[in-house]
C-alpha atoms as a PDB file:
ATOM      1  CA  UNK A   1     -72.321 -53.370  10.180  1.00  0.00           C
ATOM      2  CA  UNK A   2     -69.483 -50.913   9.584  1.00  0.00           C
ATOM      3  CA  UNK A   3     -70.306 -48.484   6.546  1.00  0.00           C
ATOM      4  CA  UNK A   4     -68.335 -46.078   4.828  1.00  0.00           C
ATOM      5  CA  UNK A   5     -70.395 -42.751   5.236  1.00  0.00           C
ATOM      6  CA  UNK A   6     -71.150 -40.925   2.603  1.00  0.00           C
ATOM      7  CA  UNK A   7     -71.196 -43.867   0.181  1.00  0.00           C
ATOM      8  CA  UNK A   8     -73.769 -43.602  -2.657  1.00  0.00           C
ATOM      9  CA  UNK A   9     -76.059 -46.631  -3.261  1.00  0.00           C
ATOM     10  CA  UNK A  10     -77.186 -47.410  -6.715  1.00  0.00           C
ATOM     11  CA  UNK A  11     -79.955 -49.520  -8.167  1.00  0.00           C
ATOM     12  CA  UNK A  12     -81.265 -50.582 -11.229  1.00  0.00           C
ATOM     13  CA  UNK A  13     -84.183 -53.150 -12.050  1.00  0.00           C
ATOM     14  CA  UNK A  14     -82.874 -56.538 -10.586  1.00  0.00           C
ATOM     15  CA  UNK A  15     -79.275 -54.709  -8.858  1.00  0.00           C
ATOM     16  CA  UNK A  16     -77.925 -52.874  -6.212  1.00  0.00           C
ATOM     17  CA  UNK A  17     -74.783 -51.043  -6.290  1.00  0.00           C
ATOM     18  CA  UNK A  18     -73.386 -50.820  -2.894  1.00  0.00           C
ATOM     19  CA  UNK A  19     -69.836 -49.993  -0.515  1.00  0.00           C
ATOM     20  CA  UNK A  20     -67.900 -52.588   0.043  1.00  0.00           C
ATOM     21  CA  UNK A  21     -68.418 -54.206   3.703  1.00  0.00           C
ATOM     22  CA  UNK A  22     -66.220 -56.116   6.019  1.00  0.00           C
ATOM     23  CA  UNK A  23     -68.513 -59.509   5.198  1.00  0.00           C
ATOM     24  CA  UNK A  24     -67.625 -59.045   1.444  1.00  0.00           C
ATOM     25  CA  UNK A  25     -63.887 -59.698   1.880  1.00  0.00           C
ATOM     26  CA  UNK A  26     -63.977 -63.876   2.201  1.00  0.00           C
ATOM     27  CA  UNK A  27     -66.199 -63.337  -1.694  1.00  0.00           C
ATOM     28  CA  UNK A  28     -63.286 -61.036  -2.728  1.00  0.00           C
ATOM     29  CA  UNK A  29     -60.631 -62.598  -1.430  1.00  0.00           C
ATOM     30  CA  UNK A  30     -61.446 -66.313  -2.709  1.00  0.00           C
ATOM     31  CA  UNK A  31     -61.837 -64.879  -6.176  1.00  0.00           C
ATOM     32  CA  UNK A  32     -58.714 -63.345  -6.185  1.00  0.00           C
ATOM     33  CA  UNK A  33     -57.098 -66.496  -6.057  1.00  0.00           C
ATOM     34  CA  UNK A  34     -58.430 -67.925  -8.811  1.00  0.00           C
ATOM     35  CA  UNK A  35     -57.405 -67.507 -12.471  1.00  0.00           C
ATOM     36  CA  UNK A  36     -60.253 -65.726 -13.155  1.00  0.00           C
ATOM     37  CA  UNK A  37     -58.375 -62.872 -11.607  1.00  0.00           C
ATOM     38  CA  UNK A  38     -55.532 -63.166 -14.258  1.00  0.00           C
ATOM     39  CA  UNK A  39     -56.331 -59.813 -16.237  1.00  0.00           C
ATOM     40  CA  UNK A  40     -56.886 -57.823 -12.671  1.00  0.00           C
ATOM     41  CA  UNK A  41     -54.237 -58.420 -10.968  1.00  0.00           C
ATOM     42  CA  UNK A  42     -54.436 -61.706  -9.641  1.00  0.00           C
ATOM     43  CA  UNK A  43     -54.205 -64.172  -8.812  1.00  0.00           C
ATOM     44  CA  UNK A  44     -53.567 -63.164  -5.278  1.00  0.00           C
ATOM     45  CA  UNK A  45     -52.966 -65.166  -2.078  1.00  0.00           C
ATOM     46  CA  UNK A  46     -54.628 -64.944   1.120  1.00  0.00           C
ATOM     47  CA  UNK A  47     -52.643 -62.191   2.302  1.00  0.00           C
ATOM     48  CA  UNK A  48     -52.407 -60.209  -0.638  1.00  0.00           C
ATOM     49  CA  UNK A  49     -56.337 -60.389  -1.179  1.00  0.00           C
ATOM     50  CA  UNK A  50     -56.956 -58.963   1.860  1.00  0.00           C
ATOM     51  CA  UNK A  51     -54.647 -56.097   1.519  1.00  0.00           C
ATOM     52  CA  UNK A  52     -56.335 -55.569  -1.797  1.00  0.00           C
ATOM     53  CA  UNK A  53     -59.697 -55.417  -0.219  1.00  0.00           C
ATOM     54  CA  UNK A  54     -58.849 -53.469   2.295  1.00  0.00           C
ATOM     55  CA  UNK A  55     -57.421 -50.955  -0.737  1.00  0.00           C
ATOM     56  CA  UNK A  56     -60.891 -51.387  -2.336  1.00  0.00           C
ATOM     57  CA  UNK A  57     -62.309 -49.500   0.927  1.00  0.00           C
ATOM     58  CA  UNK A  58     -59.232 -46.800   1.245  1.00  0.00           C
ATOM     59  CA  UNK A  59     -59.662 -45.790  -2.130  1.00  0.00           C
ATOM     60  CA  UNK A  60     -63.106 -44.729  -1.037  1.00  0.00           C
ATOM     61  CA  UNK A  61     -61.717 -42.837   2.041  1.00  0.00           C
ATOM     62  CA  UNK A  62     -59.323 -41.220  -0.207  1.00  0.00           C
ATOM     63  CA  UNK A  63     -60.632 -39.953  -3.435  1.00  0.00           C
ATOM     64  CA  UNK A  64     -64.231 -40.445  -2.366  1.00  0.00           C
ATOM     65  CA  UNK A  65     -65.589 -42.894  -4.931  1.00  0.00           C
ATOM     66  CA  UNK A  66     -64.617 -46.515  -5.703  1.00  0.00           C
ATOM     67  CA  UNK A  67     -65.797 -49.906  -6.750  1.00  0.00           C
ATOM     68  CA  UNK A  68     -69.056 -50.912  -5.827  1.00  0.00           C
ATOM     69  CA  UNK A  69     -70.166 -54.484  -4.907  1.00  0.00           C
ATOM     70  CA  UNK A  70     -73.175 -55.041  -6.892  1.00  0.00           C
ATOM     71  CA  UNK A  71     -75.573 -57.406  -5.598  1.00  0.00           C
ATOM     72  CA  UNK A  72     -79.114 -58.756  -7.081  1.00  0.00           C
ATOM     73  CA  UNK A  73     -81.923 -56.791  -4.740  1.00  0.00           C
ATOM     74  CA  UNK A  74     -82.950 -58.602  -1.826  1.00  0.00           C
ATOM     75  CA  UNK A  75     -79.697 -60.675  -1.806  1.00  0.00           C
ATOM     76  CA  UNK A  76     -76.299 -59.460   0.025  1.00  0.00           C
ATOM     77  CA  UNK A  77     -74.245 -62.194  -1.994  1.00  0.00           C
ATOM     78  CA  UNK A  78     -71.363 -60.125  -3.713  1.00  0.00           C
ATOM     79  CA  UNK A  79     -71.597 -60.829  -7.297  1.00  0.00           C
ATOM     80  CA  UNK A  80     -68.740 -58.669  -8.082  1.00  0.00           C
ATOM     81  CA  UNK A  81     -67.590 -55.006  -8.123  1.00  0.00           C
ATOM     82  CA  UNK A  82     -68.129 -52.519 -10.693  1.00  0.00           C
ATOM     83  CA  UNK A  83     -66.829 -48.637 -10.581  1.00  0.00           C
ATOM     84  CA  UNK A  84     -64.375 -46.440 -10.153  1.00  0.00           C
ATOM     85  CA  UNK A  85     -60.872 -46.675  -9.978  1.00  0.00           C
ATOM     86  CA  UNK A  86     -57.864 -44.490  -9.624  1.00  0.00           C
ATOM     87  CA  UNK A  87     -54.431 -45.472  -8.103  1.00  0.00           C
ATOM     88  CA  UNK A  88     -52.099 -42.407  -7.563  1.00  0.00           C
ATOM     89  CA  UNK A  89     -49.866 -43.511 -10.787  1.00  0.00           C
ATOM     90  CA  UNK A  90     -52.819 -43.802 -13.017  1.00  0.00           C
ATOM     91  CA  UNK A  91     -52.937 -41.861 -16.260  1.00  0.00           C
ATOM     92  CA  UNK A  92     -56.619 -41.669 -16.093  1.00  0.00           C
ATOM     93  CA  UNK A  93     -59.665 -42.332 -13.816  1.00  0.00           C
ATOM     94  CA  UNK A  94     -61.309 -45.380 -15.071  1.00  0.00           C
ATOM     95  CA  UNK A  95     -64.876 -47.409 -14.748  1.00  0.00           C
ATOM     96  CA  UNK A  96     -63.825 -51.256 -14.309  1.00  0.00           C
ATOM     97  CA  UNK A  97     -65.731 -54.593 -13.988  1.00  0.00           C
ATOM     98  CA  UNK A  98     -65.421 -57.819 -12.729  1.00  0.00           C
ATOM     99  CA  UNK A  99     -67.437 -60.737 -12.027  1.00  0.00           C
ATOM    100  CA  UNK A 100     -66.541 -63.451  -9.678  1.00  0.00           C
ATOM    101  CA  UNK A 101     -68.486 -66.543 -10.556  1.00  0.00           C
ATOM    102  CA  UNK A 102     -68.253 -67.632 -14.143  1.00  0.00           C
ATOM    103  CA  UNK A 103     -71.659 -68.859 -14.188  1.00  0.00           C
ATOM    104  CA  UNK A 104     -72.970 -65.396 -14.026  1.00  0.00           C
ATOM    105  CA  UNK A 105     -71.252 -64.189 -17.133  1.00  0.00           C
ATOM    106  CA  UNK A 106     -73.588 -63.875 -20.129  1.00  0.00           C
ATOM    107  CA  UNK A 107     -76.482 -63.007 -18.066  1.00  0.00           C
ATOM    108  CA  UNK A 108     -75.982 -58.830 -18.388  1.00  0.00           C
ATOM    109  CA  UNK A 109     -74.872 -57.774 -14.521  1.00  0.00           C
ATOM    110  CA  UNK A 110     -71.425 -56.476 -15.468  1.00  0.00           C
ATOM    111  CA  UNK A 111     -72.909 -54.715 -18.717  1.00  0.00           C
ATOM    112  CA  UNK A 112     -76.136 -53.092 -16.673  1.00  0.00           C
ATOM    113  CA  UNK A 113     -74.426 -52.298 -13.463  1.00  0.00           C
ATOM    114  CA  UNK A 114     -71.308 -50.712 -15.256  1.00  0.00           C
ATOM    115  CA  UNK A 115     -74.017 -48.514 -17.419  1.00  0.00           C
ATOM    116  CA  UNK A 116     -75.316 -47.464 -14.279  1.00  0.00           C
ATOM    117  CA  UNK A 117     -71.774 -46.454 -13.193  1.00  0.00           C
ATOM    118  CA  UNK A 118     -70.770 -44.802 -16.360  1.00  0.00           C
ATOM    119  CA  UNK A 119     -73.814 -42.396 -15.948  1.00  0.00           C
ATOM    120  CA  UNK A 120     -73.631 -41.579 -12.361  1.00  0.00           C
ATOM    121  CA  UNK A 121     -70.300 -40.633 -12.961  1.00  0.00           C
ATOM    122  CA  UNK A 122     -71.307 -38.522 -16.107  1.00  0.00           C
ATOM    123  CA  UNK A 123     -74.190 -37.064 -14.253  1.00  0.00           C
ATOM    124  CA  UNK A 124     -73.178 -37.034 -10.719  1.00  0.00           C
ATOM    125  CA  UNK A 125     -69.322 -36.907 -10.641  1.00  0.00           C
ATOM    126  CA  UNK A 126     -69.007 -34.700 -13.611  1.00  0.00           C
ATOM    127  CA  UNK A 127     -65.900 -36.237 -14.815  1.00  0.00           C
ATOM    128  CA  UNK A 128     -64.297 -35.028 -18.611  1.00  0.00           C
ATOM    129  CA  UNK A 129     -63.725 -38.232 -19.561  1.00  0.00           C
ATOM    130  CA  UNK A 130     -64.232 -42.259 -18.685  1.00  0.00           C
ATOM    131  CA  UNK A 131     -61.932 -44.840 -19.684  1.00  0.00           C
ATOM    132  CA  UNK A 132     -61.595 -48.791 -18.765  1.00  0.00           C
ATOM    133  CA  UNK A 133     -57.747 -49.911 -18.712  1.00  0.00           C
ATOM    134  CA  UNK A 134     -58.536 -53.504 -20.073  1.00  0.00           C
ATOM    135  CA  UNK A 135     -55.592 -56.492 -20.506  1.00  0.00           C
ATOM    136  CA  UNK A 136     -55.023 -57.851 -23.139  1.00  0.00           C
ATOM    137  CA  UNK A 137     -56.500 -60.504 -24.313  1.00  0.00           C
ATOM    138  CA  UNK A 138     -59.532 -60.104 -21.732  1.00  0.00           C
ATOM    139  CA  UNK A 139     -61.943 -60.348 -24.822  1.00  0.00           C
ATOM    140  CA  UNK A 140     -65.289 -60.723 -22.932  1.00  0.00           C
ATOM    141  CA  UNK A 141     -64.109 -56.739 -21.090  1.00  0.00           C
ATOM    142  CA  UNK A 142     -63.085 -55.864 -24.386  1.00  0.00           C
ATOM    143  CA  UNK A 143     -66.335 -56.853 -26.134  1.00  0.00           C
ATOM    144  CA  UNK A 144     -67.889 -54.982 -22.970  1.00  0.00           C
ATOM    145  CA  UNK A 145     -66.578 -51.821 -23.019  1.00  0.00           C
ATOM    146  CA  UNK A 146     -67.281 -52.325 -26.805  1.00  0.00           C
ATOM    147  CA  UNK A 147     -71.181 -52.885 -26.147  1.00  0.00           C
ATOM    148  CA  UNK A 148     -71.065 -50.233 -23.679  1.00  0.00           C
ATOM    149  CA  UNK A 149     -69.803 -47.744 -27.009  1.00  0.00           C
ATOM    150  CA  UNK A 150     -66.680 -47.630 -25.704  1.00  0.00           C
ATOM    151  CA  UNK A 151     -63.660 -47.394 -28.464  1.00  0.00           C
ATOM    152  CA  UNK A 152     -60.252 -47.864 -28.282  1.00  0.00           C
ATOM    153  CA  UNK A 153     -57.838 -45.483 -27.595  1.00  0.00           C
ATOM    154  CA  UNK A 154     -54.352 -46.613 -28.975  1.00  0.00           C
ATOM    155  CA  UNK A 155     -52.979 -42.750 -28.091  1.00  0.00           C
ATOM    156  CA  UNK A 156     -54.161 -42.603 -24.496  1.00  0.00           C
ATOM    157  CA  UNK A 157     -51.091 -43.310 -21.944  1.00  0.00           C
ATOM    158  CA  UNK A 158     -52.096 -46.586 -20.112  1.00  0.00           C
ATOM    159  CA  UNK A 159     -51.073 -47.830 -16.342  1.00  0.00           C
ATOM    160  CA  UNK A 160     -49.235 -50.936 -17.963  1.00  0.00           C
ATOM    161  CA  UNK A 161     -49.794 -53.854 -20.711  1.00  0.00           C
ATOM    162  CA  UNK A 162     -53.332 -52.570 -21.310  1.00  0.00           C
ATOM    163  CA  UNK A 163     -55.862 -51.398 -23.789  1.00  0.00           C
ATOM    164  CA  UNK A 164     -57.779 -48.344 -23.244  1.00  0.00           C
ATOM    165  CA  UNK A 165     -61.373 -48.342 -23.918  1.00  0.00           C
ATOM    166  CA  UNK A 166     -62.852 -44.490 -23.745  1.00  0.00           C
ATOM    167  CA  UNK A 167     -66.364 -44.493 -22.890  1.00  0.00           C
ATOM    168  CA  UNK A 168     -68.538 -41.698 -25.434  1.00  0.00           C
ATOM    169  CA  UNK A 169     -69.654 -38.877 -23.469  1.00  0.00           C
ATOM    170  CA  UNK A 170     -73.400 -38.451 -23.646  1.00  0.00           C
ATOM    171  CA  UNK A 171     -75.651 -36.605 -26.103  1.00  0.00           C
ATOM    172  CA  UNK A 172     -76.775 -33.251 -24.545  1.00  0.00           C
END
């Protein structure tokens, strides 16, 4: 198994937070044509899916964090990526979500693995600020970033026909 050194693992009760991996890309790449990838930036064919993988792992090379797949412990099945993400032309560094399967929507894993994000990155990365570019009208992210305390930032600049959710900053 190839790894990308250097790559933080998270967990939480029932998930693990994890670098992409060569294996994940068929998971990735079949959602991507779907769509369910509509509001990020799908859908994709084959070929574009697996140059967007492959930019999931490069963004890790180059800015040295990125989207985590987040698994349930014990299981390697990808159930979709949560975490950081800034292109070059972004306004702003941003925590995003998605989940590949419909059937696992409802059931908490974006909301508890993005919380888990949204701290390391307050604790550990020591950004000055989170936000999650959201399309519109991607209710179930907006109602997300909402439950996550997230609020809407109709000033911020945004990366195209988005929303911008800014995440609260924690209580000292």
């Amino acid at each position: 198994m190839i790894t990308l050194t250097g790559t933080p693992t998270l967990t939480t009760d029932r998930l693990t937070l994890r670098a992409p991996q060569p294996q994940d890309a068929p998971t990735f790449i079949d959602f991507y044509k779907t769509d369910r990838a509509q509001y990020v930036g799908g859908p994709k064919n084959d070929k574009q899916g697996w140059e967007f993988f492959c930019t999931e792992l490069g963004h890790w090379v180059m800015r040295g964090y990125g989207m985590f797949v987040v698994t349930y412990k014990g299981d390697d099945t990808p159930l979709g990526i949560v975490g950081h993400w800034n292109p070059k032309t972004w306004p702003e560094q941003e925590v995003g979500w998605v989940i590949f399967d419909p059937a696992l929507e409802g059931k908490g894993i974006a909301h508890e693995a993005a919380k888990t994000v949204i701290d390391y990155t307050w604790t550990t990365l020591k950004w000055d600020t989170i936000v999650s570019y959201i399309a519109y009208p991607n209710t179930r992210s907006i109602a997300l970033a909402e439950r996550l305390g997230a609020v809407r930032d109709d000033t911020a600049a945004t990366p195209g026909k988005t929303y911008v959710y800014r995440h609260p900053r924690p209580a000292a």
